[in-house]
Protein backbone atom coordinates (compact mmCIF):
# COMPACT_ATOMS: atom_id res chain seq x y z
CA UNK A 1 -23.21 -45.46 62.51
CA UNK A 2 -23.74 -47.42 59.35
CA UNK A 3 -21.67 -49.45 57.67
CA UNK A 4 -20.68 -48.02 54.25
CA UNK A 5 -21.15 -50.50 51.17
CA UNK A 6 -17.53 -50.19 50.40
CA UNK A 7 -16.65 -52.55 53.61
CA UNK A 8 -18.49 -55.49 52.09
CA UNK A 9 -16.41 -58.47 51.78
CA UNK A 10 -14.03 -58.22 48.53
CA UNK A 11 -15.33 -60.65 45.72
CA UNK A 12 -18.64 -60.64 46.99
CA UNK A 13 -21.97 -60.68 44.76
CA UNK A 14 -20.71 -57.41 42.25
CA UNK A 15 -17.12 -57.27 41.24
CA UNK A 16 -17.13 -53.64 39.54
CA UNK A 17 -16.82 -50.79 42.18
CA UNK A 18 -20.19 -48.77 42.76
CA UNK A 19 -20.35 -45.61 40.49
CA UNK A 20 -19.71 -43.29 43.37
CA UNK A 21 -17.46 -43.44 46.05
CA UNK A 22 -17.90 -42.99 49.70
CA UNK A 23 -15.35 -40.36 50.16
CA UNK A 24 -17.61 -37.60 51.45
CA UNK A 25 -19.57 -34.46 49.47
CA UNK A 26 -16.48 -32.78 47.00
CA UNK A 27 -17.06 -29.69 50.02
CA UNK A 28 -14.27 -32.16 51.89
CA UNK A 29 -11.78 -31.09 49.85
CA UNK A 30 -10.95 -34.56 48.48
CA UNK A 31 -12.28 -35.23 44.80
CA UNK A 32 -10.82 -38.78 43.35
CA UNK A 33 -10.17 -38.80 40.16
CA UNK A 34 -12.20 -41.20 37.70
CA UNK A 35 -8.74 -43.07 36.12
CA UNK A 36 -8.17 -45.57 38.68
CA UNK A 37 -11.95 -46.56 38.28
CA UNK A 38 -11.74 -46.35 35.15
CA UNK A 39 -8.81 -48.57 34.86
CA UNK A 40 -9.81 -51.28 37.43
CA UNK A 41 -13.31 -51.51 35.80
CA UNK A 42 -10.64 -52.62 32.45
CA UNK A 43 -8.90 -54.93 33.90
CA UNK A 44 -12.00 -56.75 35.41
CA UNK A 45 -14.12 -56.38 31.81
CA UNK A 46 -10.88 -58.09 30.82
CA UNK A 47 -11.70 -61.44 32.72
CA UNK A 48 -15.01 -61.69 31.60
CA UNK A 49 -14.26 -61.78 27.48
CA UNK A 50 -13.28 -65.75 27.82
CA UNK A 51 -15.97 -67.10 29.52
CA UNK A 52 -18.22 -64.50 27.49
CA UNK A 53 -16.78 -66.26 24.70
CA UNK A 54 -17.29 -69.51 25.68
CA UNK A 55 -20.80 -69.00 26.05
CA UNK A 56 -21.49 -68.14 30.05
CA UNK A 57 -24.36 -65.93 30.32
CA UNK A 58 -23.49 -64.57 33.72
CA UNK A 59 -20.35 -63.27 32.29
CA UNK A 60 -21.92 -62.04 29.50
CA UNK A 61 -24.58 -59.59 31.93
CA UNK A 62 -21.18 -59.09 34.17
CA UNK A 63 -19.35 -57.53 30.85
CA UNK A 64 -22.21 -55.65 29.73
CA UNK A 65 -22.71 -54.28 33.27
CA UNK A 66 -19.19 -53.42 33.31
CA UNK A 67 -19.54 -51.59 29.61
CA UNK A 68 -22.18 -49.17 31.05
CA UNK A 69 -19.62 -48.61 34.36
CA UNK A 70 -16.94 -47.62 31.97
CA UNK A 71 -18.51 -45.47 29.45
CA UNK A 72 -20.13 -43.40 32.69
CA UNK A 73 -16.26 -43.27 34.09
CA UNK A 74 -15.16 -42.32 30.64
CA UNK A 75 -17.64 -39.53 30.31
CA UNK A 76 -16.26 -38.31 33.87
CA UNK A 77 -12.73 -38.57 32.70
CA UNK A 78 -13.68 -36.48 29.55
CA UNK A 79 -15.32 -33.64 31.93
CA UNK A 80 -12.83 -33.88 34.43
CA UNK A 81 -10.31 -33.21 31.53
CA UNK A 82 -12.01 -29.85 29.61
CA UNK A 83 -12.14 -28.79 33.70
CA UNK A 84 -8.64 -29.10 33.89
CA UNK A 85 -8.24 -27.57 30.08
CA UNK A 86 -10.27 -24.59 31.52
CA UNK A 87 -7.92 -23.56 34.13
């Protein structure tokens, strides 16, 4: 079998979490909910706004890249949340 991206070694080259998980198709039974994301993707914008700041361009293209990840988990939060309003 291959070896899903999530087992890559922690820290490594990109330190936000890939869009989608690796859980399995939502037919599983087992949907994740986009808050934790959403909140670790936070706290690790959150360590770039010094450096950013200071001047480094890496963390500069790490905060923007971690900008787009959020909005797309807030936009997922917002859908997931008029689902939930629905029912």
């Amino acid at each position: 079998s291959v070896p899903s991206p999530s087992g890559s070694v922690p820290g490594a080259a990109a330190p936000f979490r890939p869009l989608f998980n690796d859980f399995g198709p939502p037919s599983m039974g087992y949907v994740q909910s986009p808050y934790p994301d959403l909140l670790s993707v936070i706290e690790e914008m959150g360590k770039e706004i010094r450096p950013t700041y200071a001047g480094s361009k890496s963390a500069m293209e790490r905060l923007k890249r971690g900008i787009i990840h959020a909005r797309a988990l807030v936009r997922e939060c917002l859908a997931e949340t008029e689902r939930n309003a629905r029912t």
